[in-house]
N, C-alpha and C. Protein backbone atom coordinates (compact mmCIF):
# COMPACT_ATOMS: atom_id res chain seq x y z
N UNK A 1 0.84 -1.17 0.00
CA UNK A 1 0.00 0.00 0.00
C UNK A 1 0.89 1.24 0.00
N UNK A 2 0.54 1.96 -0.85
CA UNK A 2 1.39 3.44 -0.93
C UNK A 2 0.68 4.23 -0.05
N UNK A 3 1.72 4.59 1.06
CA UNK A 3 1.53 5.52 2.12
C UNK A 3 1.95 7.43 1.63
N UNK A 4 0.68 8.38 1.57
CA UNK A 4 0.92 9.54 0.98
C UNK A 4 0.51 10.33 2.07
N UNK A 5 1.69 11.00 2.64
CA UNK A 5 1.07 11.91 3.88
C UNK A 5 0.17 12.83 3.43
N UNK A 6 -0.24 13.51 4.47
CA UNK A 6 -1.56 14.24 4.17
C UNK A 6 -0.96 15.76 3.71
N UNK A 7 0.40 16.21 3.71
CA UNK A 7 0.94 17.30 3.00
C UNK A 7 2.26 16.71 2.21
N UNK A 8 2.11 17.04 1.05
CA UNK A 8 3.42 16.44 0.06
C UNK A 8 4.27 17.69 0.07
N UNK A 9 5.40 18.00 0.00
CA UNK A 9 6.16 18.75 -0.78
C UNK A 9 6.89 18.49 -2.40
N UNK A 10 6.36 18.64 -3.04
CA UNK A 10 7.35 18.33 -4.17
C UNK A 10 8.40 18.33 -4.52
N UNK A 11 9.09 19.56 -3.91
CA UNK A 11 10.69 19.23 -3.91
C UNK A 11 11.20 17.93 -3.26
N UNK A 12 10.73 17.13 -2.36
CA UNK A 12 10.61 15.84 -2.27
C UNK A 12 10.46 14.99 -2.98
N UNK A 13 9.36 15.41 -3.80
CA UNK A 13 9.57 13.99 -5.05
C UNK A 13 10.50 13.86 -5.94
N UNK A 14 10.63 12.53 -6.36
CA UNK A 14 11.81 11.51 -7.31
C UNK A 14 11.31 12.32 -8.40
N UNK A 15 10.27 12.38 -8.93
CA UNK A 15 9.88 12.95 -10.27
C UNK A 15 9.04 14.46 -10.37
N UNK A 16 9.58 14.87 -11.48
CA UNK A 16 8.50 16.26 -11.53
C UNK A 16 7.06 16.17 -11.46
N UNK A 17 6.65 16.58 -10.67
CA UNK A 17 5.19 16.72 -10.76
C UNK A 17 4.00 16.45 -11.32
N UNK A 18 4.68 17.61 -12.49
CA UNK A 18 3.52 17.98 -13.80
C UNK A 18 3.70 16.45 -14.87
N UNK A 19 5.01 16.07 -14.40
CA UNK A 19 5.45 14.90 -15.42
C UNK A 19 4.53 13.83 -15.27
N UNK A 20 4.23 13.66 -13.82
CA UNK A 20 3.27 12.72 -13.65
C UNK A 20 2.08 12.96 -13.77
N UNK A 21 1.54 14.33 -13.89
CA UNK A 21 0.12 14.44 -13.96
C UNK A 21 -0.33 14.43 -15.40
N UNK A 22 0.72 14.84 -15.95
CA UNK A 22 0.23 14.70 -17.75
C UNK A 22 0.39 12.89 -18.24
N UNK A 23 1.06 12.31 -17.61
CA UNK A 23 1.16 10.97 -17.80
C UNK A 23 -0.51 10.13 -17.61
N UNK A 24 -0.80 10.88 -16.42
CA UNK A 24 -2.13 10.27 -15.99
C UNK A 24 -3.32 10.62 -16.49
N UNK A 25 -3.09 11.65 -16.71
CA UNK A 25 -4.31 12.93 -17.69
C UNK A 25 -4.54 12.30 -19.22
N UNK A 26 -3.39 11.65 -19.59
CA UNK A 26 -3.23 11.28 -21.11
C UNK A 26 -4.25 9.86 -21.09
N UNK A 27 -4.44 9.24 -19.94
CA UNK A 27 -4.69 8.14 -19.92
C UNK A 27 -6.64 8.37 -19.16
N UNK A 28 -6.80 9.03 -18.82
CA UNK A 28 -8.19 9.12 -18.37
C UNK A 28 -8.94 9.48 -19.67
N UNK A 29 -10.01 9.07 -18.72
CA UNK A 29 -11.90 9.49 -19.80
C UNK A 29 -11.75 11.16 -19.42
N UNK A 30 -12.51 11.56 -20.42
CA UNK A 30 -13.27 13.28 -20.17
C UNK A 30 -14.24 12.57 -19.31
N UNK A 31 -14.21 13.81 -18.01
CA UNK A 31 -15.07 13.40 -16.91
C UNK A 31 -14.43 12.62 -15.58
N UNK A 32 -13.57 12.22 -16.22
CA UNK A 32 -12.67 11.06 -15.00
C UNK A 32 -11.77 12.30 -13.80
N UNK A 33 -12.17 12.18 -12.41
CA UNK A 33 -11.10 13.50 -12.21
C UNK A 33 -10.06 12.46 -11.35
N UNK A 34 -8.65 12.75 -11.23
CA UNK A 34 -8.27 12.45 -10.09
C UNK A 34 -7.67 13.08 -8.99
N UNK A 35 -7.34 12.36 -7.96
CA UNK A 35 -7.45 13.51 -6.84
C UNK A 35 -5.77 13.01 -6.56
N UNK A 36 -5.31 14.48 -5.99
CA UNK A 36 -4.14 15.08 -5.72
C UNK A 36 -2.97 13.68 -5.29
N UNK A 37 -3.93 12.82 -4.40
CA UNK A 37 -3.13 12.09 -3.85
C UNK A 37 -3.07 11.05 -4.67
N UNK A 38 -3.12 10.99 -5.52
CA UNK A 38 -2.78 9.48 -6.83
C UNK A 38 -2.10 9.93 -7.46
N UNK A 39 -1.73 11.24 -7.47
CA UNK A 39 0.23 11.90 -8.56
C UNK A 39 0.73 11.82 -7.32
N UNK A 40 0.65 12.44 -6.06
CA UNK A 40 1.91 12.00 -5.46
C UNK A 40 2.36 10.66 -4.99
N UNK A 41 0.89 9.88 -4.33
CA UNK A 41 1.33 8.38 -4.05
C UNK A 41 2.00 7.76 -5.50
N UNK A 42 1.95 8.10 -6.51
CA UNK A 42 2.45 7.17 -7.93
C UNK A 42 4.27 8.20 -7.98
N UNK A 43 3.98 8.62 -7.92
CA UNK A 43 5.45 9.60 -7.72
C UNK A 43 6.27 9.08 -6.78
N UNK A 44 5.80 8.95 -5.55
CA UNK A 44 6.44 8.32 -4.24
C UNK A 44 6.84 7.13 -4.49
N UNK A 45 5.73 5.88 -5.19
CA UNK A 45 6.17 4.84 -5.63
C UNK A 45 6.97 4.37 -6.26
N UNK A 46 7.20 5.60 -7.83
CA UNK A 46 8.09 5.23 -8.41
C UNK A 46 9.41 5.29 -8.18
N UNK A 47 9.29 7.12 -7.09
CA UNK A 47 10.84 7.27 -6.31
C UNK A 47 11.50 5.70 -5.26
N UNK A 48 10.39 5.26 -4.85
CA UNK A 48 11.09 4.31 -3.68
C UNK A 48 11.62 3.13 -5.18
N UNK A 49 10.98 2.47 -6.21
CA UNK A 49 11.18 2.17 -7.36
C UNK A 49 12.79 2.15 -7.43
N UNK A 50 12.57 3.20 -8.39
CA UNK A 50 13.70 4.01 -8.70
C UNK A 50 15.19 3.52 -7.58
N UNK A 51 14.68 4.33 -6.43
CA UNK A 51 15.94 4.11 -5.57
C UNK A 51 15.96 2.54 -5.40
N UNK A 52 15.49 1.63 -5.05
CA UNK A 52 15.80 0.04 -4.93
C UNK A 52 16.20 -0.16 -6.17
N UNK A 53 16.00 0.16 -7.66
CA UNK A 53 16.99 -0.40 -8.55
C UNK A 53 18.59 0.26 -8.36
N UNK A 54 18.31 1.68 -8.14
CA UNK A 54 19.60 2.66 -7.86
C UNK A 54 20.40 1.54 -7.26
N UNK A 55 19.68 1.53 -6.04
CA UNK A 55 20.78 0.63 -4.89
C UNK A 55 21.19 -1.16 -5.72
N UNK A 56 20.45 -1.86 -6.04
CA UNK A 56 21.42 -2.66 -7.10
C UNK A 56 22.51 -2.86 -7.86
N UNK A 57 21.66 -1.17 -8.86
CA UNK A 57 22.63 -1.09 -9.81
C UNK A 57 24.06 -0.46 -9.34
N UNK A 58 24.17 -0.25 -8.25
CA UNK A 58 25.88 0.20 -8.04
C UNK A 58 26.05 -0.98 -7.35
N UNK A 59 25.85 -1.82 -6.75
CA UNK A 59 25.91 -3.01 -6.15
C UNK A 59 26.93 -3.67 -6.60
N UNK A 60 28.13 -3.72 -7.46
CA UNK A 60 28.53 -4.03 -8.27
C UNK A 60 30.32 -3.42 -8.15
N UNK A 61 31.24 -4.87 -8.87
CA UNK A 61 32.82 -4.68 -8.20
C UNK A 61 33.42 -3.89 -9.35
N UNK A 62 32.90 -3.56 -10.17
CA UNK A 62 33.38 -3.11 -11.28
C UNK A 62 33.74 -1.48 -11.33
N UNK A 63 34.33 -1.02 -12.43
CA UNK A 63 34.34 0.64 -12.53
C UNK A 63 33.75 1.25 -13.22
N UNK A 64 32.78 0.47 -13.73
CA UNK A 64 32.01 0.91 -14.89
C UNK A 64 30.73 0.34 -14.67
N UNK A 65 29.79 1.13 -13.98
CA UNK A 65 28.07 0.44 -14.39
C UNK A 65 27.71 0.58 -15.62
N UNK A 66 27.44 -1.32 -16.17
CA UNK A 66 26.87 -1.31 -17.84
C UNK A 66 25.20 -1.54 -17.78
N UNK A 67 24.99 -1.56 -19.01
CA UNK A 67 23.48 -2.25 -18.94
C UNK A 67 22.91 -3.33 -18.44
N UNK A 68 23.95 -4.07 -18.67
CA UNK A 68 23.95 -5.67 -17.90
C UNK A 68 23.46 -5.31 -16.43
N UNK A 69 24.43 -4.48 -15.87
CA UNK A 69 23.90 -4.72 -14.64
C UNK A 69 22.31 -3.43 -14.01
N UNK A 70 22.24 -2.60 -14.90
CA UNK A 70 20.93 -2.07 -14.81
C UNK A 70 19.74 -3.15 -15.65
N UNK A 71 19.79 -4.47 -15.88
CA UNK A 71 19.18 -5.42 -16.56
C UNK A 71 18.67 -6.28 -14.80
N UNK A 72 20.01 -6.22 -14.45
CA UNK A 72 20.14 -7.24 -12.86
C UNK A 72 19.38 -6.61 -12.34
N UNK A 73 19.58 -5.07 -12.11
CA UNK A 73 18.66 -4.30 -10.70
C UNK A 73 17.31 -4.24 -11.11
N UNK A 74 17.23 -4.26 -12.63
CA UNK A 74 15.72 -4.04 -12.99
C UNK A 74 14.60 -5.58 -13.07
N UNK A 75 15.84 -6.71 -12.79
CA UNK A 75 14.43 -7.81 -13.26
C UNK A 75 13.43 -8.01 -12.46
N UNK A 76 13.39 -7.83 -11.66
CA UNK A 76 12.47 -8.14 -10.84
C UNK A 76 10.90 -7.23 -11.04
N UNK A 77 11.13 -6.13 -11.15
CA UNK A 77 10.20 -5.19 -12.06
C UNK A 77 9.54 -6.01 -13.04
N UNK A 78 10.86 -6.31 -14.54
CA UNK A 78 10.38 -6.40 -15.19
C UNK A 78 9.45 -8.11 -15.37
N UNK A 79 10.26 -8.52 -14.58
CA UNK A 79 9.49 -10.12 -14.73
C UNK A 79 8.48 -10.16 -13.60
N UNK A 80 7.58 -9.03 -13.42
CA UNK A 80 6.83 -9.02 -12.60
C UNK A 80 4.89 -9.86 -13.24
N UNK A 81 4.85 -9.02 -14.68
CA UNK A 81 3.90 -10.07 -15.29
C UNK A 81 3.73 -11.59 -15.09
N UNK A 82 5.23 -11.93 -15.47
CA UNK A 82 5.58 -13.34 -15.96
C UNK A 82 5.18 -13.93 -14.08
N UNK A 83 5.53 -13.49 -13.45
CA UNK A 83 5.13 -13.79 -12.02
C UNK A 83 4.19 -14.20 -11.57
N UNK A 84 3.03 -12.99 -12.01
CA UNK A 84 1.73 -13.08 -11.80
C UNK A 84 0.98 -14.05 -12.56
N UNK A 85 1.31 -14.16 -13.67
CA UNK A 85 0.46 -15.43 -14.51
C UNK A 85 1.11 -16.76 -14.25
N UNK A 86 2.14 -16.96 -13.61
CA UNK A 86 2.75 -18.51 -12.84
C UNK A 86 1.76 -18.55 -11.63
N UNK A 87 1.68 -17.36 -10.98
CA UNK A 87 1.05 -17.31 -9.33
C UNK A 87 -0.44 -17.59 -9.67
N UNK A 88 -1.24 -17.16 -10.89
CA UNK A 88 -2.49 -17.83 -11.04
C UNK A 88 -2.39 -18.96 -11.67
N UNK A 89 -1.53 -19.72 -12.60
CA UNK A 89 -1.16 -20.79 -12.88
C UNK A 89 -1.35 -22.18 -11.98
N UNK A 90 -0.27 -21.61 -10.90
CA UNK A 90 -0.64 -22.56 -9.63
C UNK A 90 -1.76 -22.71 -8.60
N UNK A 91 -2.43 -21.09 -8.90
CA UNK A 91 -3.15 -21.17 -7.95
C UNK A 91 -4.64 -22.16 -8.46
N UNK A 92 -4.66 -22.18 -10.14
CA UNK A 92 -6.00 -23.11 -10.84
C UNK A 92 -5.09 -24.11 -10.78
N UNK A 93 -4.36 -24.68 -10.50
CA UNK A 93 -3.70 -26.12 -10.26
C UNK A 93 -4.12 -26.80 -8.91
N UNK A 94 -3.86 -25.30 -7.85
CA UNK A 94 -4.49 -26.33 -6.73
C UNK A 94 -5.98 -26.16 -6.19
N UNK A 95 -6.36 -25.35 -7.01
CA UNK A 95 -8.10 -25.59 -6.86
C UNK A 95 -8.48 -26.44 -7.80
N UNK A 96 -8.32 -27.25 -8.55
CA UNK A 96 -8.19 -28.22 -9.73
C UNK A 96 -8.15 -29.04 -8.45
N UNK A 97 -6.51 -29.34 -7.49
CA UNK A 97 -6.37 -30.65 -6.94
C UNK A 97 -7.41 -30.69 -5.71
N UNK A 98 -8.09 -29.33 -5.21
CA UNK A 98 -8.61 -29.67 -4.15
C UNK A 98 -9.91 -29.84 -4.50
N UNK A 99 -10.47 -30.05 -5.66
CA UNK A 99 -11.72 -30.48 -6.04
C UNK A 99 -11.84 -32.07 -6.08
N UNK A 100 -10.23 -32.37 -6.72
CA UNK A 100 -10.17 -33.54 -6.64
C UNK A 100 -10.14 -34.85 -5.02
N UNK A 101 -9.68 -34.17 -4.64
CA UNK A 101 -9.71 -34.50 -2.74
C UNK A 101 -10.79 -34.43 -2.59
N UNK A 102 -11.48 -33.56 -2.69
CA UNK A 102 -13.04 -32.95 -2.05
C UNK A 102 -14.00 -34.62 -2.70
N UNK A 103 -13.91 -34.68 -4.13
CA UNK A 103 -14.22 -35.82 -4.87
C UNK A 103 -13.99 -37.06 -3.93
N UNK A 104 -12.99 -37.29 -3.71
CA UNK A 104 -12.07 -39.18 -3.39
C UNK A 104 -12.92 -39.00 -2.11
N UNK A 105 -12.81 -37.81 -1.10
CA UNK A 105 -13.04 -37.79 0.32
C UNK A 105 -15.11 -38.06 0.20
N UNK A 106 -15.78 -37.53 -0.91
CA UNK A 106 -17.07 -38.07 -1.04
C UNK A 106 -17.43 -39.62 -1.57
N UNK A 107 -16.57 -39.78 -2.07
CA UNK A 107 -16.53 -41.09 -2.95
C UNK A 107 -16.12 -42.22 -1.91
N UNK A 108 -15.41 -41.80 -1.06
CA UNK A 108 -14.97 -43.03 0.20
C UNK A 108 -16.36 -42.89 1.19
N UNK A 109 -16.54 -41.70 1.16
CA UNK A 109 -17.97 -41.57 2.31
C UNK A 109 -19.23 -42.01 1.50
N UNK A 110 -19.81 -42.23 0.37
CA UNK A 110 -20.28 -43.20 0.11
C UNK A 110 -19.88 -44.53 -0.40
N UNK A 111 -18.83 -44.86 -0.29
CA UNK A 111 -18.32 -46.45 0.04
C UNK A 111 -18.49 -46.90 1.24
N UNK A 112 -18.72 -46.20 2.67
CA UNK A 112 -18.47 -46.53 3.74
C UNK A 112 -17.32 -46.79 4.15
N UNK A 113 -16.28 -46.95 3.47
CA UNK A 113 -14.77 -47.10 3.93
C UNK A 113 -14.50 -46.27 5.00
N UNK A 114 -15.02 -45.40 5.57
CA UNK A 114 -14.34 -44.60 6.34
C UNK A 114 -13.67 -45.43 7.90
């Protein structure tokens, strides 16, 4: 959950402002409004973002930060899709198996086996 105090300063934020509000503006309906605190909580987010790849990408023994290693600080971001569709993957795998249990465990209770 993105925590947005109840007064922002902008000179605080990772990103310009207006940068983010035209980003978001581009993307709404006519009629859609949003409110103050969804540019700065998305600003805040991306700064904390931002700085956890920062801190990666110097992470590193070398004298030269390459792409390679802004590739390292960034995967996790980017293989964040690929994540989410494994995590529902498994998750219809084991509601699949617990239907099947649910099944054997009715199927023995009318056998009387119990």
């Amino acid at each position: 959950m993105v925590e947005v105090p109840d007064e922002v300063d902008k000179n605080d934020l990772a990103f310009p402002h207006s940068r983010i509000v035209n980003m978001i503006r581009s993307e709404t309906d006519d009629g859609q409004y949003v409110r103050s605190s969804v540019y700065h909580g998305l600003n805040l987010l991306l700064g904390r973002i931002a700085e956890d790849i920062i801190d990666s990408l110097v992470d590193t023994e070398n004298a030269y930060i390459e792409k390679s290693d802004l590739d390292r600080a960034a995967r996790k971001y980017e293989n964040i899709e690929e994540v989410l569709k494994e995590k529902e993957r498994v998750v219809k795998k084991l509601r699949a198996l617990e239907e099947d249990v649910n099944k054997l465990s009715r199927d023995i209770e009318n056998a009387g086996l119990e």
